[in-house]
Protein backbone atom coordinates (compact mmCIF):
# COMPACT_ATOMS: atom_id res chain seq x y z
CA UNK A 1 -67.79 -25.45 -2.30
CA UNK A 2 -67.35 -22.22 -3.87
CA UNK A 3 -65.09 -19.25 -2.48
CA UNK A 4 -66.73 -15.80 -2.49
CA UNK A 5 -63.60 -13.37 -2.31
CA UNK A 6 -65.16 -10.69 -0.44
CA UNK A 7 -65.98 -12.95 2.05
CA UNK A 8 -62.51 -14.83 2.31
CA UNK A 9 -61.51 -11.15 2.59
CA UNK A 10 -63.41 -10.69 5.30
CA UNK A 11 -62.85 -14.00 7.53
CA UNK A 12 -58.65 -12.68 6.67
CA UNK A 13 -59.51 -9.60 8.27
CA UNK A 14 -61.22 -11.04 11.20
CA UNK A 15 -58.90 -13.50 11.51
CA UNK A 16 -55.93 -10.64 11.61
CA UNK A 17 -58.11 -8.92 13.67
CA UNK A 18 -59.04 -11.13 15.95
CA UNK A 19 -55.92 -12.83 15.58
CA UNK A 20 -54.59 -9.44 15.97
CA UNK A 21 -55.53 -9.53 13.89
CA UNK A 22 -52.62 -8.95 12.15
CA UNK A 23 -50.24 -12.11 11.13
CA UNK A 24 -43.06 -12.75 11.06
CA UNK A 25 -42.33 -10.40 8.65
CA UNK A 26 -39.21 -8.75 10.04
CA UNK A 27 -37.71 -12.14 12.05
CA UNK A 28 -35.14 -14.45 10.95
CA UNK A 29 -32.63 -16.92 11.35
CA UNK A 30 -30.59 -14.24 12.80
CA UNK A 31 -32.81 -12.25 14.75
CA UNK A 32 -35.06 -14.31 16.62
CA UNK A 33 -39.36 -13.41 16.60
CA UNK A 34 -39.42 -12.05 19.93
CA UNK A 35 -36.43 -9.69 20.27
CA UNK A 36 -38.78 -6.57 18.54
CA UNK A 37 -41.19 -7.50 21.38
CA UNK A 38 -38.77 -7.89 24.21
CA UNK A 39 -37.20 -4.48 23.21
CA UNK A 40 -40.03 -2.35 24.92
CA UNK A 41 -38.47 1.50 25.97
CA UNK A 42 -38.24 2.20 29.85
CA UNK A 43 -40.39 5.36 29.08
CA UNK A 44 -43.28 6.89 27.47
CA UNK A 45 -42.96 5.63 23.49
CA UNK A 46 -42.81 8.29 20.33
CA UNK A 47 -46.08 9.78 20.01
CA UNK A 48 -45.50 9.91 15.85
CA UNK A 49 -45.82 8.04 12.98
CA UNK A 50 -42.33 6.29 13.57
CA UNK A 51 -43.53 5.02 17.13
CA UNK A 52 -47.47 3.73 15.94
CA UNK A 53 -45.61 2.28 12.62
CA UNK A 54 -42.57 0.19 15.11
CA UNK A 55 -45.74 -0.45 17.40
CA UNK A 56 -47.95 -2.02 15.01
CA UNK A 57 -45.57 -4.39 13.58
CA UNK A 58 -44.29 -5.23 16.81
CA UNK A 59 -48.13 -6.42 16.97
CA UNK A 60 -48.09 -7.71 13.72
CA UNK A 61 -44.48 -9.82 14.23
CA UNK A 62 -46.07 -11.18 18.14
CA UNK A 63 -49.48 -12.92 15.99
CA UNK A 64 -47.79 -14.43 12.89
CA UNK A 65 -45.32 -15.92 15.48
CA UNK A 66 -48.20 -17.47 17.55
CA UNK A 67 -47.32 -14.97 20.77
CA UNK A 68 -50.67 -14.39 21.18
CA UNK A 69 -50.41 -13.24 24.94
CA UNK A 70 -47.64 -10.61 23.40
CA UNK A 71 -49.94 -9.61 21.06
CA UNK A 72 -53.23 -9.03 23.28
CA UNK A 73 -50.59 -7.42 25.62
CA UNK A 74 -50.96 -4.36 23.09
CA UNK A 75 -54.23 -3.72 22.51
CA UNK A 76 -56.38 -0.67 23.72
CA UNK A 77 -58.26 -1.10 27.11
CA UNK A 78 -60.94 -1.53 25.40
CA UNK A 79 -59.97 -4.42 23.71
CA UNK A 80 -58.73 -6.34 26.54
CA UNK A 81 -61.66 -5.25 28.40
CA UNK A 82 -63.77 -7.36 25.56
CA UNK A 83 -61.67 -10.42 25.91
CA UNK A 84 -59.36 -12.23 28.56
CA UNK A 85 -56.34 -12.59 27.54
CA UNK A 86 -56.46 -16.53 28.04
CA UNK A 87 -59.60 -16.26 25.79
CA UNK A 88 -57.68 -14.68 23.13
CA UNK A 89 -54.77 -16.87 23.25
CA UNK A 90 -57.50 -20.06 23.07
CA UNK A 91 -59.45 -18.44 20.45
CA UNK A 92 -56.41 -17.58 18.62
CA UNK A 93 -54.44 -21.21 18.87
CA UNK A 94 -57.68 -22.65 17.68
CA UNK A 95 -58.50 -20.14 14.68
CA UNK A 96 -55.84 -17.91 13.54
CA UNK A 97 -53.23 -18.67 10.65
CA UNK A 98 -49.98 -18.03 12.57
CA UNK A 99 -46.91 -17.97 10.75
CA UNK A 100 -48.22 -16.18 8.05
CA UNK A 101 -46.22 -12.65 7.58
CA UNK A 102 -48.27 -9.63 8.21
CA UNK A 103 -46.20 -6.98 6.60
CA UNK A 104 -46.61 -2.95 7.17
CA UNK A 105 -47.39 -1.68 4.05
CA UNK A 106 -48.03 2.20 5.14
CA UNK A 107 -49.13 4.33 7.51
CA UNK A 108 -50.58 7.81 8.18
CA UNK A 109 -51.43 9.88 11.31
CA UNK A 110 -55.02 10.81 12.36
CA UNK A 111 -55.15 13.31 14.75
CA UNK A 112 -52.16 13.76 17.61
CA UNK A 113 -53.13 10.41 19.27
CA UNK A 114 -54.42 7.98 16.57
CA UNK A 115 -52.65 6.35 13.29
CA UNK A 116 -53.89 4.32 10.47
CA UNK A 117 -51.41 1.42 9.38
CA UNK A 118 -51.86 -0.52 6.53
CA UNK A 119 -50.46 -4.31 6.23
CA UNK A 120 -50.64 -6.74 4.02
CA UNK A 121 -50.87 -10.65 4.64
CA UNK A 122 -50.54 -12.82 1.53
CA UNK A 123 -52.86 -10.81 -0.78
CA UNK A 124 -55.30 -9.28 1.26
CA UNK A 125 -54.64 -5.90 3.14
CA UNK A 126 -56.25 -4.62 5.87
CA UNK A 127 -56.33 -1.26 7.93
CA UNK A 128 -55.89 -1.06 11.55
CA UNK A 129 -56.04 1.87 14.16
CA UNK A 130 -53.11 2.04 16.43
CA UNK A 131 -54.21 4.69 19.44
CA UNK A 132 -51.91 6.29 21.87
CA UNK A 133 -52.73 5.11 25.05
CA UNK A 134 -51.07 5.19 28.82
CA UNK A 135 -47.77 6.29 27.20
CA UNK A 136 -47.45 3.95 24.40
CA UNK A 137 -49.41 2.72 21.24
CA UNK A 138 -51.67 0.09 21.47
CA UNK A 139 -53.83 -2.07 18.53
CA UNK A 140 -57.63 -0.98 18.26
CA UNK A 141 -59.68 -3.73 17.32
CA UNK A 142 -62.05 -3.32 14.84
CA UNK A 143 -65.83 -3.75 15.78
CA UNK A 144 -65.95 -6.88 14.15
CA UNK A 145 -63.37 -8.31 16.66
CA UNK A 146 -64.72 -6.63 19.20
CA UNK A 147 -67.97 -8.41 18.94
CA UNK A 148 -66.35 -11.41 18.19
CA UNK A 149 -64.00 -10.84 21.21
CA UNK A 150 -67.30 -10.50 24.07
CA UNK A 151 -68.11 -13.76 23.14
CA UNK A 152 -65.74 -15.90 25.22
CA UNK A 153 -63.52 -17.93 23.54
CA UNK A 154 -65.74 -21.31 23.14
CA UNK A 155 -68.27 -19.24 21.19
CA UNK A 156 -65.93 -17.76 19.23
CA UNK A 157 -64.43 -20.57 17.83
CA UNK A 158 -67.52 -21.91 17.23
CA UNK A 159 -68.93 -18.88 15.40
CA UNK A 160 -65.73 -19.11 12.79
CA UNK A 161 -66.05 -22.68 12.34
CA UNK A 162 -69.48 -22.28 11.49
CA UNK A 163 -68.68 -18.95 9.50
CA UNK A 164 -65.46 -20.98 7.89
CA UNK A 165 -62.75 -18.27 9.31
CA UNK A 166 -61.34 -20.73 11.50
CA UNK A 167 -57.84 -22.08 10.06
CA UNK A 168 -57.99 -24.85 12.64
């Protein structure tokens, strides 16, 4: 069976994406996965770079540690709007590569209300659009995940099985 990078590029990104797509980079033995998450401000969060950058690894640091209810908790409307979030926890205990750092590698702002982070998981990076939304920032999925996401959760998995993106 031969590997075609550009596709094992592509079933990373999907599976970050979808995975949320983005994979414990700042946890350790000392600071357990979940206290970035648990952290969340009483008010509205930084609408800068700072806020979408703390936001989107926050995302990132909730998938690689297999909180996948954490992680769909951040996503736009739209995105939870394309998938339950029992779905997404399913797809993502079945498919996605957790425990796999998904590191923020840099970030820019587009606009007052969107921001463009990149990370990096193993070799492959990826871009993803964090989008200020109700008072905070929140993961955009990409299209890709999105159509992957209206599935349900049984076709899902069986579209990356089939497509060889599921780690399970």
């Amino acid at each position: 069976m031969t590997h075609d990078p550009i596709r094992r590029f592509g079933a990373l990104a999907l599976t970050a994406a979808a995975a949320l797509t983005l994979v414990t980079a700042c946890s350790s033995d000392e600071e357990p996965a979940g206290n970035a998450a648990a952290a969340a401000p009483a008010g509205p969060e930084v609408k800068n770079i700072e806020g979408a950058k703390a936001a989107a690894q926050t995302v990132f640091d909730r998938f690689a540690g297999g909180d996948f209810a954490g992680a769909w908790d951040m996503y736009t409307a739209a995105g939870k709007a394309a998938i339950s979030k029992d779905d997404y926890v399913k797809l993502n205990q079945a498919c996605s590569r957790k425990g796999l750092a998904i590191q923020l590698t840099s970030a820019r702002m587009e606009g007052a209300d969107r921001a463009i982070v990149i990370a990096k998981q193993l070799v492959a990076a990826q871009s993803y659009t964090m989008v200020y939304e109700a008072n905070s920032w929140k993961l955009e999925p990409a299209k890709e995940g999105l159509a992957l996401y209206k599935m349900g959760a049984v076709k899902a998995i069986a579209a990356q099985k089939k497509a060889g993106t599921c780690a399970g």
